[in-house]
Structure formats: structure tokens, C-alpha cells
C-alpha atoms as a PDB file:
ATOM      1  CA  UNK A   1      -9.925  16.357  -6.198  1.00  0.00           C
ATOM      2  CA  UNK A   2      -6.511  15.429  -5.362  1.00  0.00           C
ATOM      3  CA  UNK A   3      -5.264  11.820  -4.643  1.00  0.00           C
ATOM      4  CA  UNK A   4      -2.467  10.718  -1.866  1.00  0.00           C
ATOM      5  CA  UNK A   5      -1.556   6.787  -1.671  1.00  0.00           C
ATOM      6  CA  UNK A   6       0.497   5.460   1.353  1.00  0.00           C
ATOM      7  CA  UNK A   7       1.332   2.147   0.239  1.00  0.00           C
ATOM      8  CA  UNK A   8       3.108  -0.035   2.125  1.00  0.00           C
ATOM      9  CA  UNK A   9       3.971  -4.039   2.005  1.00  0.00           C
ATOM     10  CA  UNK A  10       5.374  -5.385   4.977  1.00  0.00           C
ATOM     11  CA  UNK A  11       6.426  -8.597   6.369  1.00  0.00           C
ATOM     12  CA  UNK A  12       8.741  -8.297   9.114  1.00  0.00           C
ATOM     13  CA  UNK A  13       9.613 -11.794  10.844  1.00  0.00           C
ATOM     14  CA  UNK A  14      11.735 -11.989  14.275  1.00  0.00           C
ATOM     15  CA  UNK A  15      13.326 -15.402  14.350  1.00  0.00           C
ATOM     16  CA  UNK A  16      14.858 -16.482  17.784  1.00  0.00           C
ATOM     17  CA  UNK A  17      18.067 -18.713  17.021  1.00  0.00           C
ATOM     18  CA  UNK A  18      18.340 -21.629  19.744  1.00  0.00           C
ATOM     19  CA  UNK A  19      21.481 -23.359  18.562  1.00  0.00           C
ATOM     20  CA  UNK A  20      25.536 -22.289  17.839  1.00  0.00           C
ATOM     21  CA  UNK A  21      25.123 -19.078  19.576  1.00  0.00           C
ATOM     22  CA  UNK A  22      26.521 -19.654  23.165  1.00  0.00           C
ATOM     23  CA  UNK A  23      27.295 -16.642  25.305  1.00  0.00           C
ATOM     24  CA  UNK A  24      24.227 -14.349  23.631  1.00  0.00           C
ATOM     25  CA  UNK A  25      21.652 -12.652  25.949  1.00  0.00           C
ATOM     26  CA  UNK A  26      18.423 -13.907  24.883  1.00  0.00           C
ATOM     27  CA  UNK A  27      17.819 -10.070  23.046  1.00  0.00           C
ATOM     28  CA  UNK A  28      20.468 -10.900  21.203  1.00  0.00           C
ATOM     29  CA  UNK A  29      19.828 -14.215  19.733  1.00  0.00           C
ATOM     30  CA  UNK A  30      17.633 -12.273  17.457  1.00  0.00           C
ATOM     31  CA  UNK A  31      16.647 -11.867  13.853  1.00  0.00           C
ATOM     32  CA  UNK A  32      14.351  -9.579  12.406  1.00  0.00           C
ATOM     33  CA  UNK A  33      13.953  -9.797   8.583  1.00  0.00           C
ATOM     34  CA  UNK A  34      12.551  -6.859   6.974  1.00  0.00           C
ATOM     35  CA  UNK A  35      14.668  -6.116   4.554  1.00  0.00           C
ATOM     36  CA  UNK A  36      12.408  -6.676   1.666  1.00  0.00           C
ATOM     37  CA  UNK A  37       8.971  -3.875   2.837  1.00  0.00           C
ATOM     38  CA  UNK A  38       8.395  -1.908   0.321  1.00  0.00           C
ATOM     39  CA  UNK A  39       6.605   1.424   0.903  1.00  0.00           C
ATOM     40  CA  UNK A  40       5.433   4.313  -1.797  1.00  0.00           C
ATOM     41  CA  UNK A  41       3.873   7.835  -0.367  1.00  0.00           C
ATOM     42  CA  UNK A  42       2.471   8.449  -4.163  1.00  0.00           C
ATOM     43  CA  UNK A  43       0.379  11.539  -5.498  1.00  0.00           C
ATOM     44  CA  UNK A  44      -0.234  13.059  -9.115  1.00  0.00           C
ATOM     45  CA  UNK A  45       3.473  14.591  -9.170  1.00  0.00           C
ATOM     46  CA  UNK A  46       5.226  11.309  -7.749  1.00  0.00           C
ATOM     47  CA  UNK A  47       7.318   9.292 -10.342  1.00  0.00           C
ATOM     48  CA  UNK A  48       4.196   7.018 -10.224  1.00  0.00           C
ATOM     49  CA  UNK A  49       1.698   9.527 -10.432  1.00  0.00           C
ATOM     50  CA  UNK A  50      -1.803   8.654  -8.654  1.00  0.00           C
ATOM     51  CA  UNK A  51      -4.995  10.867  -9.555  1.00  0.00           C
ATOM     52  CA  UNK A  52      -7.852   8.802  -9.278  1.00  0.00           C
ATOM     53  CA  UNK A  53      -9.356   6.385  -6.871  1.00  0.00           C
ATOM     54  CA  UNK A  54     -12.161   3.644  -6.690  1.00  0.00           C
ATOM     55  CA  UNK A  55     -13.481   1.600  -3.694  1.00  0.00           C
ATOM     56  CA  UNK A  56     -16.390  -0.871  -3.921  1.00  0.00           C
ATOM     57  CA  UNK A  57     -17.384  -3.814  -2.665  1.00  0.00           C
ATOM     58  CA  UNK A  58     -18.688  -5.559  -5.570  1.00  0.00           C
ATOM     59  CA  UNK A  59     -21.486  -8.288  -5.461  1.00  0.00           C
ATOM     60  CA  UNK A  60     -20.520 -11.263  -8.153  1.00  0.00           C
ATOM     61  CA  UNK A  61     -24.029 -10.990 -10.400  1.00  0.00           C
ATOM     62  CA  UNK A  62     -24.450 -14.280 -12.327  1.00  0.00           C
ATOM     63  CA  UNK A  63     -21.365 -15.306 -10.638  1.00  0.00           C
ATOM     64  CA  UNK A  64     -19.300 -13.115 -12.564  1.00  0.00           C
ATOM     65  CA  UNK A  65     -18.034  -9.796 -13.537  1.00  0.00           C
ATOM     66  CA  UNK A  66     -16.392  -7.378 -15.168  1.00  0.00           C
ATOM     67  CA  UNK A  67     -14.063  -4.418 -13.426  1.00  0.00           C
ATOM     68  CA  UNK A  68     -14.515  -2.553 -16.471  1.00  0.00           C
ATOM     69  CA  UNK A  69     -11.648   0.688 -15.853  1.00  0.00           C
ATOM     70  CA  UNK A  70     -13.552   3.545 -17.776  1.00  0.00           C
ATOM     71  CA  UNK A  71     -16.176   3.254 -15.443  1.00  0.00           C
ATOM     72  CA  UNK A  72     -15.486   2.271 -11.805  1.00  0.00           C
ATOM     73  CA  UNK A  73     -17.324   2.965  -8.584  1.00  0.00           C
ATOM     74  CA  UNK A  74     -16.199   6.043  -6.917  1.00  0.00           C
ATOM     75  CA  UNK A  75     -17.173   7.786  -3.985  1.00  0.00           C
ATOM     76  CA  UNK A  76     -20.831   7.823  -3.057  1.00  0.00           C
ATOM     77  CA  UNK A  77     -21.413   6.035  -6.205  1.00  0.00           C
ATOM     78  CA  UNK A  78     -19.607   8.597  -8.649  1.00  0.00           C
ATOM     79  CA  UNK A  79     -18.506   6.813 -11.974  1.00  0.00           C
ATOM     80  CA  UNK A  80     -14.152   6.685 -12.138  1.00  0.00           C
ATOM     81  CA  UNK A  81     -13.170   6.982 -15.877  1.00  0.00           C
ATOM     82  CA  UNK A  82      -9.338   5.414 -15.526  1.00  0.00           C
ATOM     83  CA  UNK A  83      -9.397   5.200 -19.613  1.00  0.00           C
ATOM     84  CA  UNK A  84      -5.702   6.177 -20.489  1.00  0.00           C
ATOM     85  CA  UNK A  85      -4.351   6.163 -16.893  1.00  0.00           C
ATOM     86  CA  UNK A  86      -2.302   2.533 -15.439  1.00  0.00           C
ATOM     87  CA  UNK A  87      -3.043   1.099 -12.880  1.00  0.00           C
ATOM     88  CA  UNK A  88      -0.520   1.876 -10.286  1.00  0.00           C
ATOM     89  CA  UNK A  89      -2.423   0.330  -7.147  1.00  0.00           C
ATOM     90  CA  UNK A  90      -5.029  -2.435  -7.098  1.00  0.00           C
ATOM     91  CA  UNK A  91      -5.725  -4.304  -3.786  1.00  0.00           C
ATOM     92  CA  UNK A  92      -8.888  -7.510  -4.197  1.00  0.00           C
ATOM     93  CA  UNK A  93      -9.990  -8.951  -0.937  1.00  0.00           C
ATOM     94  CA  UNK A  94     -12.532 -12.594  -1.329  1.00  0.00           C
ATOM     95  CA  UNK A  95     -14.207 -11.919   1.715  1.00  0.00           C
ATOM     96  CA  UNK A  96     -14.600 -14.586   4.326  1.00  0.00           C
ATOM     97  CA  UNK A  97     -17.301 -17.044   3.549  1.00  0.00           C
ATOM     98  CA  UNK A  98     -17.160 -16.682   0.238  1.00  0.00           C
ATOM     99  CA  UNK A  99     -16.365 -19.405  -2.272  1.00  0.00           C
ATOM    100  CA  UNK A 100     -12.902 -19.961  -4.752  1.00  0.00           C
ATOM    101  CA  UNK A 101     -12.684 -16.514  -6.738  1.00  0.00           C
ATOM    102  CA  UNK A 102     -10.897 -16.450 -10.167  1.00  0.00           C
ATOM    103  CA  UNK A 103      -9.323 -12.975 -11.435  1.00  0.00           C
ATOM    104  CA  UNK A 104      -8.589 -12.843 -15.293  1.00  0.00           C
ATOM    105  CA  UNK A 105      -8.467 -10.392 -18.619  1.00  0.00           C
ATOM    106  CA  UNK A 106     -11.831  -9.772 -19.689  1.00  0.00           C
ATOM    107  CA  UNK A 107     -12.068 -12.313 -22.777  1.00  0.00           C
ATOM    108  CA  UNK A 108     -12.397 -10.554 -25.929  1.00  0.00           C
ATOM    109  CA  UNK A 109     -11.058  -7.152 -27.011  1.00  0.00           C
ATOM    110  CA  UNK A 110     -11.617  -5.476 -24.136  1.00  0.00           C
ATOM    111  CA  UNK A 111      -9.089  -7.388 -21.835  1.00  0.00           C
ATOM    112  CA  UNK A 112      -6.827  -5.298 -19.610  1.00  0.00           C
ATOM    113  CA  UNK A 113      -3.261  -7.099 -19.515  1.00  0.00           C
ATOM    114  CA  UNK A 114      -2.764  -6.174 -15.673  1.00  0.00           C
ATOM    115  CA  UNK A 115      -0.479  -8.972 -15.441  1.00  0.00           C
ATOM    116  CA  UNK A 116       0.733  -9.830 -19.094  1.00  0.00           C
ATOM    117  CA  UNK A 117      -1.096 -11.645 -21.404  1.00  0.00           C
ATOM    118  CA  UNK A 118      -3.132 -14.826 -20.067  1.00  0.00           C
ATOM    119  CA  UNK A 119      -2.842 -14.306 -16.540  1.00  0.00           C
ATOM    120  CA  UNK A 120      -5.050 -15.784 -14.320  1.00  0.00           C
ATOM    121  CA  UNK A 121      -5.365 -16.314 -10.536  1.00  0.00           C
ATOM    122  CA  UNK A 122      -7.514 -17.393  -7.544  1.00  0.00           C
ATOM    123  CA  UNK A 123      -8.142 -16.170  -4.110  1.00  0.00           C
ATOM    124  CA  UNK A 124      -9.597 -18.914  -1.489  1.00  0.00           C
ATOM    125  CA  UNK A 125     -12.113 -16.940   0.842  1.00  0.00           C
ATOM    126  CA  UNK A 126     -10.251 -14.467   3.225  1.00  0.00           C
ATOM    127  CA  UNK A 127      -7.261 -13.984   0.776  1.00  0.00           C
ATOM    128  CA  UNK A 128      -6.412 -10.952  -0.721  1.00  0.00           C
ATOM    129  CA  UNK A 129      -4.377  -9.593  -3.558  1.00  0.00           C
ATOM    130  CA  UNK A 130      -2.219  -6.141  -3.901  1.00  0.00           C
ATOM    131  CA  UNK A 131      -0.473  -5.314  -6.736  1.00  0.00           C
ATOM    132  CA  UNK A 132       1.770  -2.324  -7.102  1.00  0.00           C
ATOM    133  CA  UNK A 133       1.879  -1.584 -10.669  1.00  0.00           C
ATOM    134  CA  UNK A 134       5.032   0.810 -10.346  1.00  0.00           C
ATOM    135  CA  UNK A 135       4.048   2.723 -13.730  1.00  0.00           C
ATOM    136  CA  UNK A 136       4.204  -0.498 -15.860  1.00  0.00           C
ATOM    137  CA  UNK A 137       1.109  -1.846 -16.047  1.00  0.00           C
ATOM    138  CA  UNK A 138      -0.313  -1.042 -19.485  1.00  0.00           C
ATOM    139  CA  UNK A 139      -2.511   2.051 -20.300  1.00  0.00           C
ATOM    140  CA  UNK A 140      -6.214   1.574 -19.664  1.00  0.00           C
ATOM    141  CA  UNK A 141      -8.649   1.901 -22.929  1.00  0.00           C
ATOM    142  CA  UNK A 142     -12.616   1.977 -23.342  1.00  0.00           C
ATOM    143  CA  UNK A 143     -13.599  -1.077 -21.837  1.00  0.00           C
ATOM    144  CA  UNK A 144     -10.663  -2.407 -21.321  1.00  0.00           C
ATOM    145  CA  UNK A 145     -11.943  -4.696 -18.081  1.00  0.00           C
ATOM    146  CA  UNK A 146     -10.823  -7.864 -16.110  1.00  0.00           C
ATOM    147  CA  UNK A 147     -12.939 -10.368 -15.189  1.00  0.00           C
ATOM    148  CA  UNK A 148     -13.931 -11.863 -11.419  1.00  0.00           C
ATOM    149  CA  UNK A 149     -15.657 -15.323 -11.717  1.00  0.00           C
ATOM    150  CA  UNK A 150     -16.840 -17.025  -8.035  1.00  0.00           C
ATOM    151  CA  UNK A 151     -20.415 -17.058  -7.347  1.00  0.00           C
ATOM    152  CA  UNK A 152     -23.255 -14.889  -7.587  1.00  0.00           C
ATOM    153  CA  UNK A 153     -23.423 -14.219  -3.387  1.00  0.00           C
ATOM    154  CA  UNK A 154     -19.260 -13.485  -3.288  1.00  0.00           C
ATOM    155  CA  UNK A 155     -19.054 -10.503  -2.260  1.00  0.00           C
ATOM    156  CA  UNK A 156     -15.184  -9.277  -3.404  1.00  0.00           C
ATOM    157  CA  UNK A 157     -13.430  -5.992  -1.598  1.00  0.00           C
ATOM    158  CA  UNK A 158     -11.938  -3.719  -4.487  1.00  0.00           C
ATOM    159  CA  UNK A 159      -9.976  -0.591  -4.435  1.00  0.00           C
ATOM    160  CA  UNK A 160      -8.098   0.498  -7.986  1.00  0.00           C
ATOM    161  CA  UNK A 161      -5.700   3.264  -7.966  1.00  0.00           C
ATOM    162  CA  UNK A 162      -4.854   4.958 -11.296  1.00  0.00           C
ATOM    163  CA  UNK A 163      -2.758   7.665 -12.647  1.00  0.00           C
END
């Protein structure tokens, strides 16, 4: 199995200026700021090296769970061991519908420091997280797992790219 990533963040934003710019054709009242897209074309011998993948959509049991990184869902259903890989890519969707979702280290031993110690975040229904961990997020171990608290019909969008 090989794994190629296209990753790509984009937010490009044409502004028309109205004001102090007499004597411009209306193309060229213009500005388009882009200059801050990133994009990656990533695979196992890239400087951030991808080799495995997970997609899931994952159903909140109890109104909580853990996205444990030794043992992720894979293609039809195939466990992903990501246990000393990083976490290069990881992209969480809280579907529409759904309520508040809070993201967090798995409490314990087994937390995986995606974003430093004590991080913690939220997603409203219909937002969505991507992180780009640009071989610096931390080595995965047995376990090692964060946490996604909401309730137990949230359904949350997952795919985890390691390497």
C-alpha cells in the first residue's frame, strides 16, 4: 500500500476598493489575497513522509470517545496501527445537526499531545478542523488517544494521516 496526500489550505479573498483610486478600470480596482495558501503533495519519501491513512465517520457512544492511534479505522474496516508514526494530517468535521463537540488528550497516560500539553477545543455543528502537523507533532505510542466528547447521536467526520 502506498499513500499520496494533496493537501491544500486556501483562502483566497478578492476585495474591490471603492475609494482613492480614481482613473482605475473597474478590473483594476482589485485585490486578491492569497498569499498565505499553503499546499503539500506528501508521500512516504516527502520531507513529511505519509504512509498510512484512516477515514471514519465515528458515532459518539456514551457521548464520548477515544481516537485511540494504534488502532484506527481503515479501509473497509481494516485496523490502522499509527503507533510510532506523527501525525502529519488530521482533518475533524461535527457534522451538521449535531450538538457542541469538544476535542482533547485522552486523560490519563495515554494522551496524545497533538497540540501541546492541555489543549482543548470545540467545533459548533458544521465546523471542521485540519491540522497539518508538518513532522512536529509528537510520535504516536500504544494507546496514545485523544478524546471527542458531544453526544452519543454526533456523528463526527475523521480522516488521520500518519507517517
Amino acid at each position: 500500500m502506498s499513500v499520496r496526500v494533496n493537501y491544500s489550505v486556501q483562502c483566497s479573498v478578492v476585495e474591490t476598493l471603492e475609494t482613492g483610486i480614481d482613473g482605475l478600470d473597474i478590473g483594476d480596482k482589485a485585490v486578491t489575497h492569497n498569499a498565505f495558501n499553503s499546499k503539500e503533495n506528501l508521500g512516504s519519501a516527502s520531507t513529511v513522509p505519509v504512509t498510512k491513512v484512516a477515514s471514519w465517520t465515528e458515532v459518539l457512544s456514551g457521548g464520548a470517545d477515544d481516537v485511540q492511534f494504534d488502532s484506527l479505522t481503515g479501509v473497509n474496516g481494516a485496523t490502522v496501527d499509527g503507533t510510532g508514526l506523527r501525525v502529519q494530517v488530521i482533518k475533524i468535521k461535527n457534522k451538521a445537526g449535531n450538538d457542541v463537540i469538544t476535542i482533547a488528550p485522552k486523560a490519563a497516560t495515554d494522551d496524545y499531545l497533538l497540540l501541546g500539553a492541555a489543549f482543548t477545543f470545540k467545533l459548533l455543528a458544521g465546523q471542521e478542523f485540519t491540522f497539518f502537523g508538518n513532522e512536529l507533532a509528537p510520535e504516536a505510542g500504544a494507546g496514545d488517544a485523544i478524546t471527542i466528547t458531544g453526544t452519543s447521536s454526533d456523528e463526527v467526520e475523521i480522516i488521520v494521516v500518519m507517517g
